[in-house]
Protein backbone atom coordinates (compact mmCIF):
# COMPACT_ATOMS: atom_id res chain seq x y z
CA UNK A 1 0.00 0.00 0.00
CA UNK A 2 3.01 2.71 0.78
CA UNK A 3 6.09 2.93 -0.39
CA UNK A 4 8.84 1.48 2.36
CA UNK A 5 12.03 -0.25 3.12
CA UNK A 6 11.86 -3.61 2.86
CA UNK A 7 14.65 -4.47 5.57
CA UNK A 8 16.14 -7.35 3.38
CA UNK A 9 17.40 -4.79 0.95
CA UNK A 10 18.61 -1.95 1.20
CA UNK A 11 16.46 -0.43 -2.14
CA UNK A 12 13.46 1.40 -1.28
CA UNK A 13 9.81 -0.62 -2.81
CA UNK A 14 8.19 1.79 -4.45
CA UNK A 15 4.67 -0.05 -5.81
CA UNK A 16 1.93 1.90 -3.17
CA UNK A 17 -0.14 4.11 -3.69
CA UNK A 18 1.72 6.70 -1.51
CA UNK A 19 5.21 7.60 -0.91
CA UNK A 20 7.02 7.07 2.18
CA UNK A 21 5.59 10.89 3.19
CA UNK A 22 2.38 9.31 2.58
CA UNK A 23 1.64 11.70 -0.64
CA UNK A 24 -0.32 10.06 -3.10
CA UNK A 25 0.94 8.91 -6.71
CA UNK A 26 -1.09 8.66 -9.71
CA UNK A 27 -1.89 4.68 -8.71
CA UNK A 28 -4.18 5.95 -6.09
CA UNK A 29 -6.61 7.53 -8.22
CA UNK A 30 -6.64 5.30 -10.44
CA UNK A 31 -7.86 3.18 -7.55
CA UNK A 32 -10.32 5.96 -6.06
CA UNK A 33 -11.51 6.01 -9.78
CA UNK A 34 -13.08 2.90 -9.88
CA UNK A 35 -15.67 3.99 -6.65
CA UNK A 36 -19.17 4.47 -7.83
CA UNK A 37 -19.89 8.41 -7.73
CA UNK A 38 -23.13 8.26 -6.98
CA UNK A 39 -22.64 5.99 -3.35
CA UNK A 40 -23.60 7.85 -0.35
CA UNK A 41 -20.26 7.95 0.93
CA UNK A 42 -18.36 8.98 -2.36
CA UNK A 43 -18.57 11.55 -4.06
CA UNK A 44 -17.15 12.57 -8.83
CA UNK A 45 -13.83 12.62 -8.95
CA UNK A 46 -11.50 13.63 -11.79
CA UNK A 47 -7.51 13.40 -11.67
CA UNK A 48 -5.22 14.86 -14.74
CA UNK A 49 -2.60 12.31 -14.15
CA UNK A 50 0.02 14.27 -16.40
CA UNK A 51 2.54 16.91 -15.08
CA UNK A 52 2.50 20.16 -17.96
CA UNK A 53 6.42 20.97 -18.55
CA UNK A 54 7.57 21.99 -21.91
CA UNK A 55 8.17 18.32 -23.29
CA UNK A 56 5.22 16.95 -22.11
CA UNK A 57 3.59 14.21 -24.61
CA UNK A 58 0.00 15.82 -25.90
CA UNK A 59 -1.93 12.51 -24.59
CA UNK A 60 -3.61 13.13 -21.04
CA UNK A 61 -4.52 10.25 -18.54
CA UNK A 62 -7.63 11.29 -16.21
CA UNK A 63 -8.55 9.09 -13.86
CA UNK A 64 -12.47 9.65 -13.04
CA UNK A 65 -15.40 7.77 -11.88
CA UNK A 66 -17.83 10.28 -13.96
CA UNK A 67 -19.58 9.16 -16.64
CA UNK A 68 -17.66 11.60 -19.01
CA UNK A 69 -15.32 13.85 -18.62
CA UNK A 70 -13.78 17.00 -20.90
CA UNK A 71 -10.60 18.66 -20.95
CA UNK A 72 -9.99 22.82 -21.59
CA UNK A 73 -7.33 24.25 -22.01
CA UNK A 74 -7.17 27.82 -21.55
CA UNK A 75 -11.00 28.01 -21.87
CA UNK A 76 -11.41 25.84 -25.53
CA UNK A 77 -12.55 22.47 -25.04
CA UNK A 78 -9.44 19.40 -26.29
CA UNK A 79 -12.61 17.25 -26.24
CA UNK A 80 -14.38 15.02 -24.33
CA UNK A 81 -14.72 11.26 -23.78
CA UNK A 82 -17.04 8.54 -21.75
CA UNK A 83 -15.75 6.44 -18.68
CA UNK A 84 -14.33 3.12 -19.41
CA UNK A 85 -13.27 1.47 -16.06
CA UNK A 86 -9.99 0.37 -15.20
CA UNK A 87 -8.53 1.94 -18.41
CA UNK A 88 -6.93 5.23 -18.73
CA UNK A 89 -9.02 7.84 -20.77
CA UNK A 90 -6.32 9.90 -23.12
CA UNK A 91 -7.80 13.07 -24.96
């Protein structure tokens, strides 16, 4: 589930969710993602799983458990796509 020393080694395992400061990675959404929206205790969530630096590729992972989601950039719409679960949506 977190990231931590695994005392036989001296590398770090890094395959959580969250890092040994407990922030979250991407993985973690991509878990939350999969929650249905609509159950009393959850509520839509959407997560740009890209980081915008000048090299950045032009596909976008969002993790969300809406039923579509869209992507603007600087107020014009990139487009917009429907939910499939347990894949990543790229616009």
């Amino acid at each position: 589930m977190f990231d931590y020393n695994r005392g036989y080694a001296d590398d770090l395992e890094a395959s959580g969710i969250m890092n040994l400061f407990r922030i979250t990675k991407p993985s973690y959404y991509c878990y939350q993602s999969q929650r249905d929206a609509n159950h009393p205790k959850e509520k839509p969530m959407v997560y740009i799983a890209n980081q915008w630096k000048k090299d950045s590729p032009l596909a976008v992972r969002v993790f969300s458990n809406c039923d579509e989601v869209e992507l603007f950039l600087n107020g014009k719409s990139l487009g917009r796509q429907n939910q499939i679960k347990m894949q990543c949506l790229t616009i």
